[in-house]
C-alpha atoms as a PDB file:
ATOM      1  CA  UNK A   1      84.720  67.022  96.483  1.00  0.00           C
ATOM      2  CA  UNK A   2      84.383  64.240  93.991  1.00  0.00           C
ATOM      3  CA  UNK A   3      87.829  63.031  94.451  1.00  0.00           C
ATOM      4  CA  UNK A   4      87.428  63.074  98.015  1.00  0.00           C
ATOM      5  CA  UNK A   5      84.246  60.450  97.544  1.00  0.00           C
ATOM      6  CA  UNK A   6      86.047  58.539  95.297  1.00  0.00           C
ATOM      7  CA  UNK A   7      88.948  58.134  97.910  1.00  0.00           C
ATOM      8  CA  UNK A   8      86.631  56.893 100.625  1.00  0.00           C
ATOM      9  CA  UNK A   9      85.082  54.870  98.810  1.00  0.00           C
ATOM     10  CA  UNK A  10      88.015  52.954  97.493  1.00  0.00           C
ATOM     11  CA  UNK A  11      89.694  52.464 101.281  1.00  0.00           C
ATOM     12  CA  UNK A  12      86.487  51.600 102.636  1.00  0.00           C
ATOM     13  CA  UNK A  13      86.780  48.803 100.147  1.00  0.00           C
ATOM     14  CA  UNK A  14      90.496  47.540 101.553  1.00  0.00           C
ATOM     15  CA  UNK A  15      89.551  48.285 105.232  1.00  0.00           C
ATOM     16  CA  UNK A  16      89.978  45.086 106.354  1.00  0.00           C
ATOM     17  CA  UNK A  17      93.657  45.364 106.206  1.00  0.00           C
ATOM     18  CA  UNK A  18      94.214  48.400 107.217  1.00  0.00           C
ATOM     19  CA  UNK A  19      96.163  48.602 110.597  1.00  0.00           C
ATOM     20  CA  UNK A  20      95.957  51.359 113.290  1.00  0.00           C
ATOM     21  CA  UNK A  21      98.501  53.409 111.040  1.00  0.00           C
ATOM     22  CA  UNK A  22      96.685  53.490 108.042  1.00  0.00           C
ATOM     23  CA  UNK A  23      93.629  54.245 110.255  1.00  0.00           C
ATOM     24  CA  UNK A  24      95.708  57.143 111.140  1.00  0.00           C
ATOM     25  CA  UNK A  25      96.405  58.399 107.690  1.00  0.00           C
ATOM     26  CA  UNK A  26      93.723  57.599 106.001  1.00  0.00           C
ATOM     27  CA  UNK A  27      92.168  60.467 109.005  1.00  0.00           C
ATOM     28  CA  UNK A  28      95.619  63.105 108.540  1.00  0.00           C
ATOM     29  CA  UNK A  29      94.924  62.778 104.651  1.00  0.00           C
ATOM     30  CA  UNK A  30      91.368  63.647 105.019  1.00  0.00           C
ATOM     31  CA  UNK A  31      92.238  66.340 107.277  1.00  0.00           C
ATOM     32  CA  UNK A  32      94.260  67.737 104.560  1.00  0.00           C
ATOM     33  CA  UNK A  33      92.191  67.613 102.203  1.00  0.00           C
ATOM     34  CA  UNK A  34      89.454  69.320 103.893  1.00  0.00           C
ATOM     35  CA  UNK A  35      91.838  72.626 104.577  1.00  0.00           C
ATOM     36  CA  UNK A  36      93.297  72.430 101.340  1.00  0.00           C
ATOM     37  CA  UNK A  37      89.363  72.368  99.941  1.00  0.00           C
ATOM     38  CA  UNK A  38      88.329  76.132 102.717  1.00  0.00           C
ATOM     39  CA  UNK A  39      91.689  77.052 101.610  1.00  0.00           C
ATOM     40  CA  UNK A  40      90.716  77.083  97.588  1.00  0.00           C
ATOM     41  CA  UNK A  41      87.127  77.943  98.498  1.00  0.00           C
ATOM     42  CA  UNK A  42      88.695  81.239 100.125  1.00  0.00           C
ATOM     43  CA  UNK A  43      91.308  81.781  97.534  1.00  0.00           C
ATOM     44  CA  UNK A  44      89.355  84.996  95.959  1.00  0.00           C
ATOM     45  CA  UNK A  45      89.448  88.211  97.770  1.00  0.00           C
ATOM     46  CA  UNK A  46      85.584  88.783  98.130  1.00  0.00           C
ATOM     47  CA  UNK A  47      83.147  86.897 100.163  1.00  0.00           C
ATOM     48  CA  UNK A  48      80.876  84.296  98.654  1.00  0.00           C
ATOM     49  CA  UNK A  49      78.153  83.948 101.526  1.00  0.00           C
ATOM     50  CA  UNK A  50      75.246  85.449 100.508  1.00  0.00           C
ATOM     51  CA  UNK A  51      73.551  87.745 102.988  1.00  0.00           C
ATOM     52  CA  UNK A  52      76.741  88.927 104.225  1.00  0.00           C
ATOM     53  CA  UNK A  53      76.734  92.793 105.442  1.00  0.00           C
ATOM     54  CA  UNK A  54      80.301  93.854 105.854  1.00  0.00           C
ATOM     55  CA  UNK A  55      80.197  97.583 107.729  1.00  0.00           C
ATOM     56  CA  UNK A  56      83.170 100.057 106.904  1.00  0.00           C
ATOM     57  CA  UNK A  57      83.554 103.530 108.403  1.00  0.00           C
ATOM     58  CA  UNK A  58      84.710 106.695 106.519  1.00  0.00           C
ATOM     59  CA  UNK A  59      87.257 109.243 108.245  1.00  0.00           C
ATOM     60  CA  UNK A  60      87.929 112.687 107.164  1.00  0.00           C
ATOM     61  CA  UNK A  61      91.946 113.997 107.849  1.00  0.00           C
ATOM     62  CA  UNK A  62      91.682 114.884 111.233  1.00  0.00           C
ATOM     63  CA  UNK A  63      89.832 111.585 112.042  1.00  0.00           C
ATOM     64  CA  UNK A  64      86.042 112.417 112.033  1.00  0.00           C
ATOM     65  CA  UNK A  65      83.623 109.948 110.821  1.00  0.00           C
ATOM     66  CA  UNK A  66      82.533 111.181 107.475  1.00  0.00           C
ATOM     67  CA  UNK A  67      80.144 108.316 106.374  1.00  0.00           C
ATOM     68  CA  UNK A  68      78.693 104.393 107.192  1.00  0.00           C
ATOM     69  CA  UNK A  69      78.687 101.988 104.224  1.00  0.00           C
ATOM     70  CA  UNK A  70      76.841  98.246 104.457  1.00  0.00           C
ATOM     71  CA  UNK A  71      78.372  96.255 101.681  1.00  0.00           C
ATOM     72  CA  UNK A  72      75.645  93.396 101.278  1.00  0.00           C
ATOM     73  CA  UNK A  73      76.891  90.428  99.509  1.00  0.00           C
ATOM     74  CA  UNK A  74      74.458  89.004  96.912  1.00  0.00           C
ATOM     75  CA  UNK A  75      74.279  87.364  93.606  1.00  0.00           C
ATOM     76  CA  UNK A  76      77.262  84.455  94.126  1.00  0.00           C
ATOM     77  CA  UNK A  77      77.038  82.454  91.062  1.00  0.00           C
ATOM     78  CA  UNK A  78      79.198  80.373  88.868  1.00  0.00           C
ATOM     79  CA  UNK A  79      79.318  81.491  85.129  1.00  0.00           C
ATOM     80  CA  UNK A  80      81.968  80.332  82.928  1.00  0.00           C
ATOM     81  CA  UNK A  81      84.210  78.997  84.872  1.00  0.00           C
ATOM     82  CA  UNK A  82      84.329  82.316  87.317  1.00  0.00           C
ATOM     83  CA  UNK A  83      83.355  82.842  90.799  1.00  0.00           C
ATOM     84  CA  UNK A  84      81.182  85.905  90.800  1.00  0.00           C
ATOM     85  CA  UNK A  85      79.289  88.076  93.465  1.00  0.00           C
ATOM     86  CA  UNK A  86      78.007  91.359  94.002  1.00  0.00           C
ATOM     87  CA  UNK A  87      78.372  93.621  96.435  1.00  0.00           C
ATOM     88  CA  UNK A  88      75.403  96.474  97.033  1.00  0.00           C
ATOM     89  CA  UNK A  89      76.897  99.541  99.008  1.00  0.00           C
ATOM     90  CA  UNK A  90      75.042 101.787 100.799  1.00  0.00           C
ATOM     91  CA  UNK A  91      76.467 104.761 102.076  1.00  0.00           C
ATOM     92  CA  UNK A  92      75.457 107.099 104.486  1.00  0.00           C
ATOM     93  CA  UNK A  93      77.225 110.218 104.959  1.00  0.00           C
ATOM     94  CA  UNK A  94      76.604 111.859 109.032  1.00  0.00           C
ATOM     95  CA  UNK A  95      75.493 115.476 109.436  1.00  0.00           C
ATOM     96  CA  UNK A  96      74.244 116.130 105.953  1.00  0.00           C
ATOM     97  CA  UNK A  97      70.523 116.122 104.379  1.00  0.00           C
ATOM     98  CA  UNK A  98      70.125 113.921 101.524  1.00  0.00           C
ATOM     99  CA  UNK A  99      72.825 112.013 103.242  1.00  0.00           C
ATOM    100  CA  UNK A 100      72.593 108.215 101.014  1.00  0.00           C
ATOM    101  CA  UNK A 101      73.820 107.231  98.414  1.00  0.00           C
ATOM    102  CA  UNK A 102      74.450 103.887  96.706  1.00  0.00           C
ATOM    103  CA  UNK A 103      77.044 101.951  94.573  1.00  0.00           C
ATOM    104  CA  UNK A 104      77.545  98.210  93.027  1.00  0.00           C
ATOM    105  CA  UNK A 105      80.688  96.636  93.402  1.00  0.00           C
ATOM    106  CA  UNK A 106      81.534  93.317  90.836  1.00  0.00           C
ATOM    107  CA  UNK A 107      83.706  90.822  91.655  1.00  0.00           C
ATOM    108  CA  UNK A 108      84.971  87.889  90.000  1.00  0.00           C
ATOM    109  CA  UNK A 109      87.781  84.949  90.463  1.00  0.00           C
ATOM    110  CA  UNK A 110      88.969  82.547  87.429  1.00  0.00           C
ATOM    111  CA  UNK A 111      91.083  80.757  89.813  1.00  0.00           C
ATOM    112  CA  UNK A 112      94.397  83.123  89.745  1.00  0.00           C
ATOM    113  CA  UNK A 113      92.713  86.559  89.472  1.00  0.00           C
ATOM    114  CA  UNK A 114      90.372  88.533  91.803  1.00  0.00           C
ATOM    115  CA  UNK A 115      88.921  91.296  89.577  1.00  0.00           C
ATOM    116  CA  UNK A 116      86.851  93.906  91.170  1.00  0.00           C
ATOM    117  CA  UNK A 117      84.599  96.258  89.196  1.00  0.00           C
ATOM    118  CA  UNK A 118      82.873  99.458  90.493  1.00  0.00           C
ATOM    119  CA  UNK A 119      79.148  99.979  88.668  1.00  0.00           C
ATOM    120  CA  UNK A 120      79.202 103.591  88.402  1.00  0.00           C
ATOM    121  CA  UNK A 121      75.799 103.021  86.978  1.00  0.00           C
ATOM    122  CA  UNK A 122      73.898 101.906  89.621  1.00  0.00           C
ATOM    123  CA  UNK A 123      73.549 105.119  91.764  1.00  0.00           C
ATOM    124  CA  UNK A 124      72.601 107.475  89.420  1.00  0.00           C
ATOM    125  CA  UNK A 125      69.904 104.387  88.636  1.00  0.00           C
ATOM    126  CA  UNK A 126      68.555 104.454  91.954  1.00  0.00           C
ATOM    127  CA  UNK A 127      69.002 108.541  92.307  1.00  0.00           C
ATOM    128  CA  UNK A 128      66.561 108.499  89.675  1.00  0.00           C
ATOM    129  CA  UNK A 129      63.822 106.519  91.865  1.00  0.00           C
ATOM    130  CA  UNK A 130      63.954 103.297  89.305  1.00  0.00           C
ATOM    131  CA  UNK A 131      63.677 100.186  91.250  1.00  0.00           C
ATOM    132  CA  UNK A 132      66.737  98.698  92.548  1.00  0.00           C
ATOM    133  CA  UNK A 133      65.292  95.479  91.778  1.00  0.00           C
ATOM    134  CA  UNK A 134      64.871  95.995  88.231  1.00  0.00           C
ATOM    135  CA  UNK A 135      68.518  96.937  87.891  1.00  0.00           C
ATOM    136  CA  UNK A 136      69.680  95.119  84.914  1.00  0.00           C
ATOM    137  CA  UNK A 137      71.821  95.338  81.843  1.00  0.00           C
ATOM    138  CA  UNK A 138      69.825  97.333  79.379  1.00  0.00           C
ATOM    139  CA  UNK A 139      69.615  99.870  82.116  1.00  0.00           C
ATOM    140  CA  UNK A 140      73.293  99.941  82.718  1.00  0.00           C
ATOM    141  CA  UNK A 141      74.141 100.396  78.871  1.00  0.00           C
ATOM    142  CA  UNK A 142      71.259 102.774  78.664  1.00  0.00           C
ATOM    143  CA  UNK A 143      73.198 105.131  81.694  1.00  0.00           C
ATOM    144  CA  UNK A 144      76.409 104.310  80.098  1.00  0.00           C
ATOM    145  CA  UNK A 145      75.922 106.211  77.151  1.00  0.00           C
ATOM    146  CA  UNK A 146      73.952 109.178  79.166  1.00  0.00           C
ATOM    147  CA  UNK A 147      76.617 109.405  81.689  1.00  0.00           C
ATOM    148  CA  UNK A 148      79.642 109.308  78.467  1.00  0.00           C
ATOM    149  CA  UNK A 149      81.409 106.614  80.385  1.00  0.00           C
ATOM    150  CA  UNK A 150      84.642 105.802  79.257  1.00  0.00           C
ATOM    151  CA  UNK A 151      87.711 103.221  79.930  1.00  0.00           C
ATOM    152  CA  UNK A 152      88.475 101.167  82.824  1.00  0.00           C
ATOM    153  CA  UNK A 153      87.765 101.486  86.530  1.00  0.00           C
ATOM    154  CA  UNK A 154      88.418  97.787  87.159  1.00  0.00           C
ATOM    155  CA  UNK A 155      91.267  96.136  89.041  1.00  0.00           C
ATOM    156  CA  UNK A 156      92.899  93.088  89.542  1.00  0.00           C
ATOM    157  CA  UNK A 157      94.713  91.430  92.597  1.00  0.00           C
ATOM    158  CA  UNK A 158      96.877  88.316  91.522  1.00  0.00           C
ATOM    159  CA  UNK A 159      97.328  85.388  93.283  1.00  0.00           C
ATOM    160  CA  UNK A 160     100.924  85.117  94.448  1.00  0.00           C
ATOM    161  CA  UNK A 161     101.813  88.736  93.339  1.00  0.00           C
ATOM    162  CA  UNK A 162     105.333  89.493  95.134  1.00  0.00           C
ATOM    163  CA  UNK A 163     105.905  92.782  96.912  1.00  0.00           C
ATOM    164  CA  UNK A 164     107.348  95.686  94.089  1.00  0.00           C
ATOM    165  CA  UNK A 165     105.686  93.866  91.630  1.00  0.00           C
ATOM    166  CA  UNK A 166     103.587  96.405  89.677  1.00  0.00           C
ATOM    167  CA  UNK A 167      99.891  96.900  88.550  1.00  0.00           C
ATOM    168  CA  UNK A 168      99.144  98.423  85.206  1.00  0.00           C
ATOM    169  CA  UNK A 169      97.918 101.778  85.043  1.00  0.00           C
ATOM    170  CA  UNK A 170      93.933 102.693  84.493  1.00  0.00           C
ATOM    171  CA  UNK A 171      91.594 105.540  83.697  1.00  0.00           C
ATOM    172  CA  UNK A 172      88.499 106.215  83.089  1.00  0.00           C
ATOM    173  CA  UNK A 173      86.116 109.021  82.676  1.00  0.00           C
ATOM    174  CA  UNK A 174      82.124 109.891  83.575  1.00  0.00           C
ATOM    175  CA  UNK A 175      79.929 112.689  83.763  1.00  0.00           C
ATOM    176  CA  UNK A 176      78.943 113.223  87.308  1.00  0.00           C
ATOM    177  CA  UNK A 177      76.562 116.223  87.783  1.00  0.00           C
ATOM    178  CA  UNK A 178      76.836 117.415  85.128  1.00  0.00           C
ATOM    179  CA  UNK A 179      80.288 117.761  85.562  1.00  0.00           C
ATOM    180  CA  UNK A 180      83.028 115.646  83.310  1.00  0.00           C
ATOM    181  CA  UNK A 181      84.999 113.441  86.176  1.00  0.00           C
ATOM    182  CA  UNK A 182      88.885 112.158  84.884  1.00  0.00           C
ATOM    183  CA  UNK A 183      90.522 109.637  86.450  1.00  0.00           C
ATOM    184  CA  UNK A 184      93.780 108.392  86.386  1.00  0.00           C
ATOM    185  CA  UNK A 185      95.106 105.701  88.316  1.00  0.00           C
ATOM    186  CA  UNK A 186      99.798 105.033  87.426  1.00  0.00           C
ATOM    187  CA  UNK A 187     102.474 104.046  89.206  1.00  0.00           C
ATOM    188  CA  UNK A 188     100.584 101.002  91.030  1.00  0.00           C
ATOM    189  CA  UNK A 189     102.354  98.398  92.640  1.00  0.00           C
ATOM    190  CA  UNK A 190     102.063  95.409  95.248  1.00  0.00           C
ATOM    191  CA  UNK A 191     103.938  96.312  98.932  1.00  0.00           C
ATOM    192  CA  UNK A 192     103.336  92.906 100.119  1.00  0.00           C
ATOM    193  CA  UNK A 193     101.510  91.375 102.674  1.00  0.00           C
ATOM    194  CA  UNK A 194     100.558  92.370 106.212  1.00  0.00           C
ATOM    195  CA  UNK A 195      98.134  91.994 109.186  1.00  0.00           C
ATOM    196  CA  UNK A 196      95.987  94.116 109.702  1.00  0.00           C
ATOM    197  CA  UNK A 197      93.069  94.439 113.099  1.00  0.00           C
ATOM    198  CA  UNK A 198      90.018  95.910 113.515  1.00  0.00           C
ATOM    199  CA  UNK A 199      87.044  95.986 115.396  1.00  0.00           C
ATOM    200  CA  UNK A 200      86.146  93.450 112.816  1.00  0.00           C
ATOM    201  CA  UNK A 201      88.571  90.835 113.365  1.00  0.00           C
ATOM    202  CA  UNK A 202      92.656  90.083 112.228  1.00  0.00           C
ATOM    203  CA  UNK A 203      93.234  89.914 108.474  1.00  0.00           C
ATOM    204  CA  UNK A 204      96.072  88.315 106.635  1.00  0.00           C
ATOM    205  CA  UNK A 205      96.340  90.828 103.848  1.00  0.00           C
ATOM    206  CA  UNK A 206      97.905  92.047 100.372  1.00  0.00           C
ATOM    207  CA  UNK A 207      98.882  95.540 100.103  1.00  0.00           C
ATOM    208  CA  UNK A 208      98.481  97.797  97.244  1.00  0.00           C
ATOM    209  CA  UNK A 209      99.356 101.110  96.639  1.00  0.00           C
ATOM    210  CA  UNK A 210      98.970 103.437  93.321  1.00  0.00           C
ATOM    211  CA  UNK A 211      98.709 107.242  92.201  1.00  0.00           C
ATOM    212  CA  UNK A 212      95.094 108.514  91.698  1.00  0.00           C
ATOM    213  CA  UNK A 213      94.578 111.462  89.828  1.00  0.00           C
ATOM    214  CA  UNK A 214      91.621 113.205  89.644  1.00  0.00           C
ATOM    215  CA  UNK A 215      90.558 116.161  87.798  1.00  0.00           C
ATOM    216  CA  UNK A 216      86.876 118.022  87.649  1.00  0.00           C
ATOM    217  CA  UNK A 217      86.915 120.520  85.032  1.00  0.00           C
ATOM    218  CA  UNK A 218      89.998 122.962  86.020  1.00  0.00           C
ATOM    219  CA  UNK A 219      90.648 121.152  89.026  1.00  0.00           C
ATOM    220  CA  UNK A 220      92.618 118.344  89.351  1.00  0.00           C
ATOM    221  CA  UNK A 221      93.331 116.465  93.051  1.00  0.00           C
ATOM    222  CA  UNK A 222      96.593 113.657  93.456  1.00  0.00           C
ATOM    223  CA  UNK A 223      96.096 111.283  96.265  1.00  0.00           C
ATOM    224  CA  UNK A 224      98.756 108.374  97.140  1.00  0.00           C
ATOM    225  CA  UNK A 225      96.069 105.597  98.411  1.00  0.00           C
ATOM    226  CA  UNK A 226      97.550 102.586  99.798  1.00  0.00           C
ATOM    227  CA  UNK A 227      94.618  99.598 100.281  1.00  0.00           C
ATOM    228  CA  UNK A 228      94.838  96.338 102.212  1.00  0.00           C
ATOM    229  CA  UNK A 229      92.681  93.205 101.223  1.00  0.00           C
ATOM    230  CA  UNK A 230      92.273  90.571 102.861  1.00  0.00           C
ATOM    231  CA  UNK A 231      91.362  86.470 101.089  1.00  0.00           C
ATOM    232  CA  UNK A 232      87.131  85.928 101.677  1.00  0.00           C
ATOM    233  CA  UNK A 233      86.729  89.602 102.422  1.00  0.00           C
ATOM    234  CA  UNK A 234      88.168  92.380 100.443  1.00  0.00           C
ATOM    235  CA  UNK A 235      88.933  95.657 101.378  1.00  0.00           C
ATOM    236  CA  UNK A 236      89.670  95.952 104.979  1.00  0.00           C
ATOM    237  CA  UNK A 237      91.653  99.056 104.871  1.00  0.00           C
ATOM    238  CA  UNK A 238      92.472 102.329 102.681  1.00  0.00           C
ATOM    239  CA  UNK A 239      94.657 105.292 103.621  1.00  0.00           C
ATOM    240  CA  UNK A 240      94.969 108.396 101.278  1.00  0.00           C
ATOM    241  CA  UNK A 241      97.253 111.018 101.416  1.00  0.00           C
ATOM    242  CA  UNK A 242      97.814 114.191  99.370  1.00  0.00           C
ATOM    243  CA  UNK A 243     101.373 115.072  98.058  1.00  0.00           C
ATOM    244  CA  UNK A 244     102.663 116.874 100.981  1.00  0.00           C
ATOM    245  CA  UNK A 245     101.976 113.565 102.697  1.00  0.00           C
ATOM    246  CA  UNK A 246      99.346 114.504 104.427  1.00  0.00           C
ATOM    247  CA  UNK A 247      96.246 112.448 105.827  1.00  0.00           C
ATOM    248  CA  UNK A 248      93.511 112.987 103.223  1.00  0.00           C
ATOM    249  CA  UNK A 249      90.980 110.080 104.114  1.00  0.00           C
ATOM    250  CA  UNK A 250      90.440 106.688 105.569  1.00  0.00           C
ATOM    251  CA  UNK A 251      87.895 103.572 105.713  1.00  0.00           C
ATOM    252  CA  UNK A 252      88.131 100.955 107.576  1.00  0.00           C
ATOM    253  CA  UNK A 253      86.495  97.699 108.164  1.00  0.00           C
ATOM    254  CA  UNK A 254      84.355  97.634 111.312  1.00  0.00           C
ATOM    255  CA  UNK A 255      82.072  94.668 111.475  1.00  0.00           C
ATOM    256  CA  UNK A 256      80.916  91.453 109.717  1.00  0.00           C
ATOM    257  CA  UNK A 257      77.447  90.352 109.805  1.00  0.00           C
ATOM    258  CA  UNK A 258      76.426  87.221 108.589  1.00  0.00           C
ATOM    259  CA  UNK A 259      72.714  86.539 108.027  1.00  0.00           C
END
């Protein structure tokens, strides 16, 4: 935006010359610059207006509405050079008691890489009837070790990233009731891009699709989930399927709300 300024300022200076053409282009190079400045400002795959609810519906296989999740959009800061904001999820799953639950999602942008971070920490913080509010790091390093967290659950969406390209694989593990949770996500890849429309709206978006393996104690469940994101959003879609090829879940992206 300071270059822009600067620009003005110096053909404001030489205006007296200028004829009806340079009039003309001095107005097409401002127009320019102004998309080329929403088109950088929207170059991350997460939203950066704070307030922002974005709604998503669960399905089961056959197409049933499992759950609701509001994605709120808070914290959008600066730090270090990185675009960062959080996203609080609240979940509410239909026909069952007990039926919310939350999660934190972290994202961040250094300019060629969208990262996105899940904070498995933050439900079992809230389960426990601690103050959201007081969420902070002490308490997430303090679950960490409780919960025997290990590896990564993070991933990364590249600016430019050509279809076939691949991801690298990821796993983590976490104790979830008591139970020991593996995860295992291989064989990731980008499919390209592709529009996708909701009740929400038409997104532009990249495709992704990777291997997750999961395995509770004996039992161990392979899903084929392919997501679509979508440039000042995020997720707008996710499809799983099981290895016979068979519908296993999907969420989709139903409104945007912005406060």
């Amino acid at each position: 935006m300071a270059k822009i300024g600067r620009k003005k300022k110096e053909i404001c200076m030489f205006a007296p010359y200028f004829t009806l053409k340079d009039e003309t282009m001095k107005r097409l190079m401002f127009l320019v610059a102004a998309v080329l400045a929403c088109h950088s400002m929207q170059a991350q795959y997460f939203c950066t207006t704070e307030g922002t609810e974005l709604h998503y519906v669960n399905y089961d296989e056959i197409g049933q509405s499992l759950s609701d999740e509001t994605m709120t959009v808070s914290k959008v800061e600066k730090v270090d050079g990185k675009l960062q904001a959080a996203y609080y999820d609240k979940i509410v799953t239909t026909k069952a008691k007990n039926n919310t639950s939350y999660t934190l999602f972290n994202w961040s942008y250094d300019g060629a890489n969208t990262v996105c971070t899940e904070d498995l920490m933050y439900g079992p913080y809230v389960d426990s009837d601690s103050d959201p509010d007081k969420y902070n790091e002490a308490a997430r390093l303090g679950l960490l070790e409780k919960l025997k967290f290990k590896g990564d659950n993070s991933f990364t969406i590249k600016d430019g990233a050509k279809g076939g390209e691949s991801i690298p694989d990821r796993s983590y593990q976490v104790v979830r009731n008591m139970l020991k949770n593996e995860v295992n996500v291989s064989g990731a890849a980008y499919m390209g891009n592709e529009t996708i429309s909701t009740t929400a709206g038409k997104f532009d978006c990249v495709k992704i699709s990777y291997l997750q393996r999961t395995k509770i104690v004996l039992k161990t469940t392979t899903l084929r989930v392919t997501e679509w994101y979508a440039k000042g959003v995020g997720l707008v879609k996710s499809e799983a399927y099981d290895t016979k090829g068979k519908l296993d879940s999907k969420t989709l992206l139903v409104k945007i709300v912005k406060k």
